[in-house]
Protein backbone atom coordinates (compact mmCIF):
# COMPACT_ATOMS: atom_id res chain seq x y z
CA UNK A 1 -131.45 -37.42 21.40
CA UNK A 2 -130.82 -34.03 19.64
CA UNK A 3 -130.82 -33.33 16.08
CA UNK A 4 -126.94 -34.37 15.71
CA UNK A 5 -127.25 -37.09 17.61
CA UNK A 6 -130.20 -38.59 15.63
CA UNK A 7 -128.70 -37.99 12.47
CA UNK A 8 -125.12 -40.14 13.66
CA UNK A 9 -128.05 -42.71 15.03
CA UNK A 10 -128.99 -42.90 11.35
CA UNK A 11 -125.89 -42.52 9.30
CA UNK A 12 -123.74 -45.11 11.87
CA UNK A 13 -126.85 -47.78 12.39
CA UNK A 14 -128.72 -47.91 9.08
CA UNK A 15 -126.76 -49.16 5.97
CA UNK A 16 -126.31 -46.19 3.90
CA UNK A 17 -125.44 -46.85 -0.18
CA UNK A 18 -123.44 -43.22 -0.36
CA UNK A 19 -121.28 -44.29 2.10
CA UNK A 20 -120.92 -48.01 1.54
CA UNK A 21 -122.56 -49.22 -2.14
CA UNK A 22 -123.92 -52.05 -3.00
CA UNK A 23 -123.86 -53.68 0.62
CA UNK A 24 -126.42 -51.38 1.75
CA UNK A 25 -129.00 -51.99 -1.10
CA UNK A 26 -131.84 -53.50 -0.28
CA UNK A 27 -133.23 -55.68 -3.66
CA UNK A 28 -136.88 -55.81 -2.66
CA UNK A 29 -139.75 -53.73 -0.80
CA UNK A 30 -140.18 -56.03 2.09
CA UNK A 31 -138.46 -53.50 4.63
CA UNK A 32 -140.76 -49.99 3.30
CA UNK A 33 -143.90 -51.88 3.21
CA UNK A 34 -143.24 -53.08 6.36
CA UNK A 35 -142.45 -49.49 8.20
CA UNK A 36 -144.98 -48.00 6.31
CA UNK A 37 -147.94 -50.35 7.09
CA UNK A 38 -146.80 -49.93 10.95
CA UNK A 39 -147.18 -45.93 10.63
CA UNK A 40 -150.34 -46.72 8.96
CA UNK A 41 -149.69 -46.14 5.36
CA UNK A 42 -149.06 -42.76 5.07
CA UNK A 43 -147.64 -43.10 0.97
CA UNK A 44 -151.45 -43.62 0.24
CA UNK A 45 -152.66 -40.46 2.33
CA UNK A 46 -151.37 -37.65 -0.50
CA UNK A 47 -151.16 -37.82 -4.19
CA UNK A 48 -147.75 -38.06 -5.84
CA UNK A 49 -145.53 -37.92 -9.20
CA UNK A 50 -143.17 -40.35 -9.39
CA UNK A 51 -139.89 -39.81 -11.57
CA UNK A 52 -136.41 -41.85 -12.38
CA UNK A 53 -134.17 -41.53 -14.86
CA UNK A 54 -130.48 -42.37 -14.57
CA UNK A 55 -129.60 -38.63 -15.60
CA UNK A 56 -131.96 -35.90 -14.66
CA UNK A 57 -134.41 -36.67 -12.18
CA UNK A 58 -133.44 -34.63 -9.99
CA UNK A 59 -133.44 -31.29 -11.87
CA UNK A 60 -136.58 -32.72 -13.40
CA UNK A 61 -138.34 -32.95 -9.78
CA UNK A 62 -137.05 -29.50 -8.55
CA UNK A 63 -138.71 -28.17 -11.70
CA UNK A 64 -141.77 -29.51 -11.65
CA UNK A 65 -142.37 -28.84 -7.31
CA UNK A 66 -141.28 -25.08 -8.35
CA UNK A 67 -144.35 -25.22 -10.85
CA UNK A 68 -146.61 -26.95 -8.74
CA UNK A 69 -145.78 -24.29 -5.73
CA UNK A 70 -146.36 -21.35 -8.34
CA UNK A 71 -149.69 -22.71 -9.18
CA UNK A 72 -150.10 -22.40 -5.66
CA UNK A 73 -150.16 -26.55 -4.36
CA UNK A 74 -148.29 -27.13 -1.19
CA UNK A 75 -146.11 -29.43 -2.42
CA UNK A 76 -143.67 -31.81 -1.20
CA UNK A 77 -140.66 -33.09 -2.53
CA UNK A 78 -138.54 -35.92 -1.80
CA UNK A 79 -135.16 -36.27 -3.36
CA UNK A 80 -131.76 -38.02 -2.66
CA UNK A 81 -128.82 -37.54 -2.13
CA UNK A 82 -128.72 -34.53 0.50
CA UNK A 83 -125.45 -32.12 -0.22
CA UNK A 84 -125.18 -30.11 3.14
CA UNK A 85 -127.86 -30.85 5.62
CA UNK A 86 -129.79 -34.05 5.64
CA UNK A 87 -133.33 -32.29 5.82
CA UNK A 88 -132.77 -31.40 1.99
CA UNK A 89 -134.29 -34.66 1.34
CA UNK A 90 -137.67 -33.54 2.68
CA UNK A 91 -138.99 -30.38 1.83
CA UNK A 92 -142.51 -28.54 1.44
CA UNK A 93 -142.79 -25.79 -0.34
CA UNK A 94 -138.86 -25.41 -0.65
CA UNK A 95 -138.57 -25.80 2.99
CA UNK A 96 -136.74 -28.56 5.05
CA UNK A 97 -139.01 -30.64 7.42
CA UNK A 98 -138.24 -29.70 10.83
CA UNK A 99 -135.29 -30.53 13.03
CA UNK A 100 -137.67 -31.82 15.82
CA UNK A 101 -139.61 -33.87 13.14
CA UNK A 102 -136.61 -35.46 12.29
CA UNK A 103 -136.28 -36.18 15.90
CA UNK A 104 -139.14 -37.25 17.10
CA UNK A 105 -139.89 -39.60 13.85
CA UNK A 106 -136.41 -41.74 14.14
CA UNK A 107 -137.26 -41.59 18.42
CA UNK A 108 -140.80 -43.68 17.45
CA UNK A 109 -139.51 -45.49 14.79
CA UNK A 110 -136.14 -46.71 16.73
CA UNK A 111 -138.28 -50.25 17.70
CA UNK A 112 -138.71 -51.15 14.03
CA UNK A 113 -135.40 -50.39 13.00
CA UNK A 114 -133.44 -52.40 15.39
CA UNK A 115 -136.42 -55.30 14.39
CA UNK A 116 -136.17 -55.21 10.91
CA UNK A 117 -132.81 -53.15 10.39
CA UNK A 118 -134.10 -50.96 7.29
CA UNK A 119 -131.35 -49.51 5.03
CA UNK A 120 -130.36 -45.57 5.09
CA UNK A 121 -132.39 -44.80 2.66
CA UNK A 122 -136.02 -47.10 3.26
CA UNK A 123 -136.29 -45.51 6.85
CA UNK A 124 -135.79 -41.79 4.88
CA UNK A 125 -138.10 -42.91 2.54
CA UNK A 126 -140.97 -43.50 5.06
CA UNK A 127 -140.08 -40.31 6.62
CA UNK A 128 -140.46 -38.42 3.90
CA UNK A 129 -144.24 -40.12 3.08
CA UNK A 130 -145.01 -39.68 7.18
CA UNK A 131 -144.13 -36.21 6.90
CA UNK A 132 -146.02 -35.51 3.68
CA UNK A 133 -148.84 -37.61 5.50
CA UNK A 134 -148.71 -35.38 8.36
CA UNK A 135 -148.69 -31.88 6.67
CA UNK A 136 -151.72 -32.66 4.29
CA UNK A 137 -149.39 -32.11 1.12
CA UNK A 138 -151.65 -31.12 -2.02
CA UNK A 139 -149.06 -33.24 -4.22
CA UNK A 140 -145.55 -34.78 -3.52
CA UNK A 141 -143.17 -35.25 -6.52
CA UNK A 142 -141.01 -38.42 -5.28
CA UNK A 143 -138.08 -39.30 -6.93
CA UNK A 144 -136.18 -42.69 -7.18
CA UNK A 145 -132.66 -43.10 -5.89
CA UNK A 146 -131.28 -45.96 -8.39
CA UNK A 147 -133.76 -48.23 -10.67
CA UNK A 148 -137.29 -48.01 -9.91
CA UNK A 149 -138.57 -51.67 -9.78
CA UNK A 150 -137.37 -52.53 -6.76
CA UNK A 151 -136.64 -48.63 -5.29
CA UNK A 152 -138.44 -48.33 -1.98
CA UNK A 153 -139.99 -45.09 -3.51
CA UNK A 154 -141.91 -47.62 -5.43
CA UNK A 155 -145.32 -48.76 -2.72
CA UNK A 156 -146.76 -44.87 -4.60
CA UNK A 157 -149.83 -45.35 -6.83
CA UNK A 158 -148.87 -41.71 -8.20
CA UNK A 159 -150.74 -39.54 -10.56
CA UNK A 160 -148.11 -39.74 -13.40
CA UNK A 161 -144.71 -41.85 -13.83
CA UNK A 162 -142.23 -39.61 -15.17
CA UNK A 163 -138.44 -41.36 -17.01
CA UNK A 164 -136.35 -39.04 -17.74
CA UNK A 165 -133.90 -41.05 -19.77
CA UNK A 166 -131.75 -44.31 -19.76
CA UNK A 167 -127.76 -44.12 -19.31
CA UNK A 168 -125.60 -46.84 -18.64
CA UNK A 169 -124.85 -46.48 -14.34
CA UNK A 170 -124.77 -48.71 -11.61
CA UNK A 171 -124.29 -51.65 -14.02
CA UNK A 172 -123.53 -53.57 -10.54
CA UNK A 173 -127.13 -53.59 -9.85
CA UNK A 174 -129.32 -52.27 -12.55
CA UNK A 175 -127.79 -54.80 -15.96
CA UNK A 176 -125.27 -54.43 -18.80
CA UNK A 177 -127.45 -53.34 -21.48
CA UNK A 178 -129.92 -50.02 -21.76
CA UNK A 179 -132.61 -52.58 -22.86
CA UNK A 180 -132.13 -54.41 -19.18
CA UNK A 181 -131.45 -50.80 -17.26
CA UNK A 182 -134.76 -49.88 -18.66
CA UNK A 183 -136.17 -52.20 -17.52
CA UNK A 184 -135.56 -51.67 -14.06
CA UNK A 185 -136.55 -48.07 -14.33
CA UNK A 186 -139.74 -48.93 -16.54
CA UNK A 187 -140.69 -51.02 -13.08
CA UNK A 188 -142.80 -47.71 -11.64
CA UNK A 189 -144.90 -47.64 -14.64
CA UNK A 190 -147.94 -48.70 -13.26
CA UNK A 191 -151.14 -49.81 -15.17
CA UNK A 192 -154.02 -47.31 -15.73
CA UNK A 193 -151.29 -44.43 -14.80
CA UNK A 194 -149.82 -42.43 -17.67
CA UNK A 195 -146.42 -42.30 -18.27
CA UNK A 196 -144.02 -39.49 -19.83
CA UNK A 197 -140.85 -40.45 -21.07
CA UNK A 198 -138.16 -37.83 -21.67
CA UNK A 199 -134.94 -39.33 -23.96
CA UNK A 200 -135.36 -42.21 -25.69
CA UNK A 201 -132.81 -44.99 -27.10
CA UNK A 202 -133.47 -47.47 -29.85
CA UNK A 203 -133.31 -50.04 -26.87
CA UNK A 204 -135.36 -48.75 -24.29
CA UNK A 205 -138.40 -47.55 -26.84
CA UNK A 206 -139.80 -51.46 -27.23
CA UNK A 207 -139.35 -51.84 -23.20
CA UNK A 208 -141.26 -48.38 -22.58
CA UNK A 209 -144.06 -49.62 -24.52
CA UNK A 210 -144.72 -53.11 -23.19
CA UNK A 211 -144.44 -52.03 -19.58
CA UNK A 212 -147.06 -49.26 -20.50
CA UNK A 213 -149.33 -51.87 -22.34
CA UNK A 214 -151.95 -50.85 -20.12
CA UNK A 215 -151.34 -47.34 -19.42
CA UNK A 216 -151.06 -43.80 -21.93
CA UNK A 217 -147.71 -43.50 -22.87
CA UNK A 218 -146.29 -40.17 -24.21
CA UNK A 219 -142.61 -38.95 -25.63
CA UNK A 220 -141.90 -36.03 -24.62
CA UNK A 221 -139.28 -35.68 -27.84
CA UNK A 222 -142.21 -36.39 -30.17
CA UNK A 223 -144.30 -33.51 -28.77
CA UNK A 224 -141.72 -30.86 -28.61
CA UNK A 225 -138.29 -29.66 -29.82
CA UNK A 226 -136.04 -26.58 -28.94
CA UNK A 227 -135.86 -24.03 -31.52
CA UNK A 228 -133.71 -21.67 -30.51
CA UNK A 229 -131.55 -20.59 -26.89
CA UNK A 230 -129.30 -18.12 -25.82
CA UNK A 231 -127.44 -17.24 -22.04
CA UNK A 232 -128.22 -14.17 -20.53
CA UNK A 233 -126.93 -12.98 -17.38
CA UNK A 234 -126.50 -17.23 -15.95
CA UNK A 235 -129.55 -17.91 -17.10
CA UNK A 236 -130.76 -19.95 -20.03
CA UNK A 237 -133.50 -18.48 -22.56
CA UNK A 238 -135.19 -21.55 -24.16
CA UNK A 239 -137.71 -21.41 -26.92
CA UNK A 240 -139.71 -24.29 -27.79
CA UNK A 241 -142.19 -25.47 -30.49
CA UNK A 242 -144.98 -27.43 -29.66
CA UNK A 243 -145.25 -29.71 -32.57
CA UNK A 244 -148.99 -30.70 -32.28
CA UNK A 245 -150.42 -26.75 -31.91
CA UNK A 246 -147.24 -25.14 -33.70
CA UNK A 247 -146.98 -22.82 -30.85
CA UNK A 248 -143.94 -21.22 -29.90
CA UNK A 249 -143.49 -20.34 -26.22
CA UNK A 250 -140.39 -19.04 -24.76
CA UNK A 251 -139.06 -19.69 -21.21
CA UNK A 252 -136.28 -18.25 -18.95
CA UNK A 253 -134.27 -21.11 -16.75
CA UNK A 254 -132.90 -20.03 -14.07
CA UNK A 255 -130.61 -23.65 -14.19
CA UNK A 256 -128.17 -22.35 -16.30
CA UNK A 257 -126.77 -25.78 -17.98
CA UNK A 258 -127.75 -26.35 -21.93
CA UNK A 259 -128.59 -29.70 -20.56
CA UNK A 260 -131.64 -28.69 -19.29
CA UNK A 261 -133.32 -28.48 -22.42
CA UNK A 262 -134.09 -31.82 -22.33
CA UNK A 263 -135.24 -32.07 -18.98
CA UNK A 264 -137.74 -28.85 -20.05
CA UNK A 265 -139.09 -31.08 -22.82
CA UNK A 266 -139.54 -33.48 -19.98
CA UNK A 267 -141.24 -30.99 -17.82
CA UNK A 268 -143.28 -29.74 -20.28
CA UNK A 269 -145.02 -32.71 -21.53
CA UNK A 270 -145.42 -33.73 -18.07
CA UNK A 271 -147.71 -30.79 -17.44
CA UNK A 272 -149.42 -31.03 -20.02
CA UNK A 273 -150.36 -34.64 -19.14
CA UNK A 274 -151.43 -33.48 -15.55
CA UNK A 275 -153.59 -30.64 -17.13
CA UNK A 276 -155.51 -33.06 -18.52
CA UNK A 277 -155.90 -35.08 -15.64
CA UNK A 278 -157.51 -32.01 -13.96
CA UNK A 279 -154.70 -30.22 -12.43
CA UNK A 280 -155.08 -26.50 -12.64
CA UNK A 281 -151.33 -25.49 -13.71
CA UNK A 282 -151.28 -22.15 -16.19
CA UNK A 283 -148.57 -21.41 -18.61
CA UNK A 284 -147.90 -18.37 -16.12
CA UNK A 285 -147.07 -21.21 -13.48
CA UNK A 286 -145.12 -23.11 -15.71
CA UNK A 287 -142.87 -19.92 -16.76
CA UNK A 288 -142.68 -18.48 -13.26
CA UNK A 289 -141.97 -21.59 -11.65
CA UNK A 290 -139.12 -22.67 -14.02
CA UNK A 291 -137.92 -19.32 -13.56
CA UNK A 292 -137.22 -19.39 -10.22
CA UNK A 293 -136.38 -23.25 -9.64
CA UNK A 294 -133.14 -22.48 -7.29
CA UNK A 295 -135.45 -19.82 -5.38
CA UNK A 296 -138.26 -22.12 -4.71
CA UNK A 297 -136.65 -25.51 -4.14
CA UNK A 298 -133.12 -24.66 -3.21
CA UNK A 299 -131.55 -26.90 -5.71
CA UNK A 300 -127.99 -26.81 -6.02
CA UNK A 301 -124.83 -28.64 -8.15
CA UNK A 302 -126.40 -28.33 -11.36
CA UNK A 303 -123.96 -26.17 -13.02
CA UNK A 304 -124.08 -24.28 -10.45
CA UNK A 305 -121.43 -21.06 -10.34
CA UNK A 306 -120.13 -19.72 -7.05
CA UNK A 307 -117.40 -17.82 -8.01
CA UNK A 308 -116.41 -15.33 -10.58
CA UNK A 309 -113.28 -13.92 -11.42
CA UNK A 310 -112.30 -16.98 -12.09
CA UNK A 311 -115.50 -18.42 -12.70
CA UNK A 312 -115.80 -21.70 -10.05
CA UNK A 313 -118.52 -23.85 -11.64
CA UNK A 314 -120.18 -27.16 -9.24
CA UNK A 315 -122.06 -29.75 -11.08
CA UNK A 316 -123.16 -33.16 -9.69
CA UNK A 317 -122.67 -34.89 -13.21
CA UNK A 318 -120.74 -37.91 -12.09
CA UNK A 319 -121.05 -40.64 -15.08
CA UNK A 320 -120.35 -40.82 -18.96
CA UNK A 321 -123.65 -39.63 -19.81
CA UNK A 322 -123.67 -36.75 -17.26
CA UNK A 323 -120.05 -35.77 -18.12
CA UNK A 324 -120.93 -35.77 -22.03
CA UNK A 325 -123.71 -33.10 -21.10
CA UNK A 326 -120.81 -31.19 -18.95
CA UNK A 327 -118.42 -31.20 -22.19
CA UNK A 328 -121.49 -30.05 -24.23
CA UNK A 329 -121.64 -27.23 -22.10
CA UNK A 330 -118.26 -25.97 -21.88
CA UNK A 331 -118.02 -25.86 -25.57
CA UNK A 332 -120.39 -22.63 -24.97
CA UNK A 333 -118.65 -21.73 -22.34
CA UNK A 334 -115.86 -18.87 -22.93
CA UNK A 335 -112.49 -19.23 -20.72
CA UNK A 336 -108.63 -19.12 -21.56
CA UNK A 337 -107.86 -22.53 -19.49
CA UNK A 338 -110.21 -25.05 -17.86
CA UNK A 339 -109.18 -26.28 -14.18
CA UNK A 340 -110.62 -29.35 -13.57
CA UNK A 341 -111.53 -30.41 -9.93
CA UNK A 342 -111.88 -34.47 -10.24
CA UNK A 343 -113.14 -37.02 -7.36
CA UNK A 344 -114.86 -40.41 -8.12
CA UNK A 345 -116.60 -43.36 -6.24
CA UNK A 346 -115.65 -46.82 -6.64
CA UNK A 347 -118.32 -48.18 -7.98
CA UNK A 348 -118.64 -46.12 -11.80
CA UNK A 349 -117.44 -46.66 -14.57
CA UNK A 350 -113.84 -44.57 -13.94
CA UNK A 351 -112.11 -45.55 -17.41
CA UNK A 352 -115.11 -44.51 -19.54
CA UNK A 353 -115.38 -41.26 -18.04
CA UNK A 354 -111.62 -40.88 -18.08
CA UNK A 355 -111.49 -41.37 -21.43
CA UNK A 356 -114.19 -38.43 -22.38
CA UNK A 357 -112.03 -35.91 -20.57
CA UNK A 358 -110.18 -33.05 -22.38
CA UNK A 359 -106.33 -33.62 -22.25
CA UNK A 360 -105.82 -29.69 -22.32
CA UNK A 361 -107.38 -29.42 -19.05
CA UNK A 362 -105.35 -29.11 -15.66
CA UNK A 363 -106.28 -31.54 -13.72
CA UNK A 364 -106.63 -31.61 -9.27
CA UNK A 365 -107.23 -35.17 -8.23
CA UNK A 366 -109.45 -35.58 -5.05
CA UNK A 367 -112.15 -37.57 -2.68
CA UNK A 368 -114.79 -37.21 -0.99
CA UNK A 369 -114.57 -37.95 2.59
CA UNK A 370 -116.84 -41.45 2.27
CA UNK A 371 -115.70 -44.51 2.48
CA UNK A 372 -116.89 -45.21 -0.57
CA UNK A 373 -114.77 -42.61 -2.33
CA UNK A 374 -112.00 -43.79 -4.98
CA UNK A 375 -108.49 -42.58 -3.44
CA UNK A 376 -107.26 -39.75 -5.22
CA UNK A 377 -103.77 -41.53 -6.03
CA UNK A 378 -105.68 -44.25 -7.64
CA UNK A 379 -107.66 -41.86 -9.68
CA UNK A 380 -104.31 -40.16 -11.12
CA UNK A 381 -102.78 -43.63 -12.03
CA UNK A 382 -105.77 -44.34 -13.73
CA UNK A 383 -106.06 -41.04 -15.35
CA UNK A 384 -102.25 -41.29 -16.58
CA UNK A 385 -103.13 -44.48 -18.65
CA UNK A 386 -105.40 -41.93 -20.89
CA UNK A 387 -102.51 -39.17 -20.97
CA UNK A 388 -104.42 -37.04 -18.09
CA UNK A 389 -101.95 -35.83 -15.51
CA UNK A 390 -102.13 -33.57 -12.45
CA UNK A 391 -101.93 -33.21 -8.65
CA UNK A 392 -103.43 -34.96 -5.49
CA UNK A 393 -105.08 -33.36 -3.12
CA UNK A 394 -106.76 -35.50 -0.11
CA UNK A 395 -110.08 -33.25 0.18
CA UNK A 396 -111.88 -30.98 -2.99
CA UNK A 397 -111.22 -27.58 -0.40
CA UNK A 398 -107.48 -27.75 -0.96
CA UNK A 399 -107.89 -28.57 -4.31
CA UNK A 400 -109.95 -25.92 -5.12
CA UNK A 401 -107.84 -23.72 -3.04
CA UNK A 402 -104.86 -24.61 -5.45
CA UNK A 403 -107.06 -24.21 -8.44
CA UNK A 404 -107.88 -20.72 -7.01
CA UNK A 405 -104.00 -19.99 -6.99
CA UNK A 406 -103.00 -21.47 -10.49
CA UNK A 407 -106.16 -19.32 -12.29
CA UNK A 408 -106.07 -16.36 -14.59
CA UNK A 409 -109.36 -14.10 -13.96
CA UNK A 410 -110.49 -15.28 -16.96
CA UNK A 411 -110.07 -18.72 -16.66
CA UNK A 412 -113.02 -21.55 -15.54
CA UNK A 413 -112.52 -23.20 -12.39
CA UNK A 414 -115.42 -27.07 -12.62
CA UNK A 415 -115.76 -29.16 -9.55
CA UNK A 416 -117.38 -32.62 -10.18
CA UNK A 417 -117.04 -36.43 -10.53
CA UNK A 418 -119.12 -37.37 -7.79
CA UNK A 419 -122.06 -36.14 -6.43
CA UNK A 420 -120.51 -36.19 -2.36
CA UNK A 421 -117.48 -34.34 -3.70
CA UNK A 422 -119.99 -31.29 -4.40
CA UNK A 423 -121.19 -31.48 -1.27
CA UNK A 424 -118.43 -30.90 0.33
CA UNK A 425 -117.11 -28.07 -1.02
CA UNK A 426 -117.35 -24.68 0.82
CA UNK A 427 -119.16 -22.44 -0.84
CA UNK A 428 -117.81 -19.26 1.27
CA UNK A 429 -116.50 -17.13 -1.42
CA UNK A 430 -112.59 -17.31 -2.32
CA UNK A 431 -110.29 -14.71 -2.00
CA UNK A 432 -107.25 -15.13 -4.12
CA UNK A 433 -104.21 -13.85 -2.63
């Protein structure tokens, strides 16, 4: 098989959750310990940092690889879902494993799968640790994709647990309550290994520290706070105070969303945990790499602007927590109107985040091209019961191309909803005509 081949071997045999939801998740570890012990348990061959979090994770591992590859580690990361080319998942040093590993890996592994018939994401997830295996990583930073207890990222004995923060997503699977969602992240805390935890909630605070019983525990809220931040030039200038050595240090973001502020408290305490365990990170690595995050790791979607003139924003935000954090930020935004580009899965909670969104808005109703994806007529009848109108569109490309028609210069174009809706739009540049 070729590379395109292999990857529709993959997306049409394995049960993927993007495409399909629930059906394709897989509510134990049976199927990863079972791939991985037949390529010889590669997860145990490198040292890792493991981090979930149902907001933030993902910015919070692109930050801290672009630190660790500034303090000069070859580092791996592994993080889910991909936006343009699956190899985004796997990365060293900000650059895609190979086509022909892809290749040959799903060619030797082809036996097992049609034996024990992994999901999607398991038989990514031991690619990722055979590739990280293979190259001799220094450190891997391996993120979750939903929960942690039973997330197939979760075989790693890593070197520090990160959580990022507690939200109320995939209810379906995860519980009804932050205390139980907590829970299920809480799961990679493992004993002897310290823990950071970014945002905290009355709820999730007692379940943090009983999982952690056994293990040091820090919040990274209680350490640090921001004291001051300004935008300059789509970046974000962020000073903080260390609490404990009343330090001031100032850094310069190159992910531009105020939201980030919490994931650099995150980041921060993080490092200063691994410090201590012996890691040789400087506050020179720590400002470079944060610095140039987008440059080093290739991240992308997190308010993420493509287009000026009108300004065309992406962000992956796609539930209430990650929309209140989008609202945040467009109150420091300046525009005359906001154009909003709207697609949704099936699966979230659609009235809660309906009801957050600004009724001065124009709104472009859309999917993503997944199965998965909530039909954009249903989205507008649902949006109409909370006094949001505006058009259909059947992909986000001709929405966006009508947004790019209705917009003023100065107005502010935001594509999001859903994280496959992002993905999908092309970022060629657009020429209003």
């Amino acid at each position: 098989m070729n590379y395109s081949e292999t990857l529709s071997y993959l997306f049409s045999r394995l049960p993927m959750f993007s495409r399909m939801g629930e059906a394709a998740y897989k509510k134990d570890l049976t199927n990863t310990i079972s791939l991985c012990s037949f390529l010889g348990d590669p997860h145990k061959k490198f040292p890792s940092i493991h981090i979930a979090g149902t907001n933030g994770k993902g910015s919070t591992s692109h930050m801290l690889a672009s630190i660790f590859q500034e303090a000069g580690y070859k580092t791996g990361l592994y993080t889910s879902p991909h936006l343009t080319d699956f190899r985004e998942r796997i990365k060293i040093n900000g650059e895609c494993c190979s086509q022909e590993f892809v290749i040959a890996f799903t060619e030797r592994m082809k036996e097992q799968i049609e034996l024990i018939e992994p999901s999607f994401f398991e038989i990514t997830v031991a690619m990722a640790f055979e590739y990280f295996a293979i190259e001799k990583v220094d450190i891997a930073i391996i993120e979750t994709g939903l929960g942690g207890r039973l997330d197939s990222t979760n075989i790693i004995q890593p070197e520090l647990s990160i959580i990022t923060n507690i939200g109320m997503d995939h209810m379906n699977l995860l519980g009804n309550s932050i205390g139980a969602i907590a829970a299920e992240k809480a799961g990679i805390i493992k004993p002897d290994i310290p823990v950071v935890i970014g945002e905290t909630h009355p709820e999730s605070i007692p379940v943090f520290l009983s999982a952690a019983y056994n293990s040091s525990i820090s919040f990274a809220q209680e350490k640090r706070y921001v004291h001051d931040w300004l935008f300059q030039d789509q970046l974000l200038q962020v000073t903080i105070v260390d609490k404990e050595k009343n330090e001031y240090h100032r850094y310069l973001l190159d992910l531009p969303g105020f939201y980030q502020t919490k994931n650099l408290l995150t980041v921060l305490e993080a490092c200063d945990v691994l410090i201590k365990e012996g890691w040789k990170i400087k506050e020179e690595d720590i400002q470079k790499g944060l610095s140039n995050v987008k440059k080093s790791t290739g991240l992308l979607g997190r308010w993420d602007q493509i287009h000026s003139y009108p300004t065309v924003v992406l962000d992956v935000g796609h539930n209430a927590d990650g929309i209140k954090a989008i609202l945040a930020q467009l109150d420091l935004c300046s525009f005359n109107q906001l154009h909003w580009i709207m697609g949704m899965v099936k699966d979230k909670e659609i009235d809660e985040v309906l009801s957050l969104l600004p009724s001065t808005a124009t709104y472009y109703f859309t999917k993503a091209q997944i199965p998965r994806a909530l039909d954009e007529k249903q989205l507008q009848e649902k949006a109409n019961q909370f006094g949001i109108s505006g058009d259909t569109y059947p992909d986000v490309n001709m929405a966006l191309n009508a947004a790019m028609e209705q917009a003023d210069q100065n107005d502010l174009i935001l594509v999001c909803g859903s994280v496959f809706l992002v993905a999908e739009v092309d970022r060629i540049p657009f020429n209003k005509n």
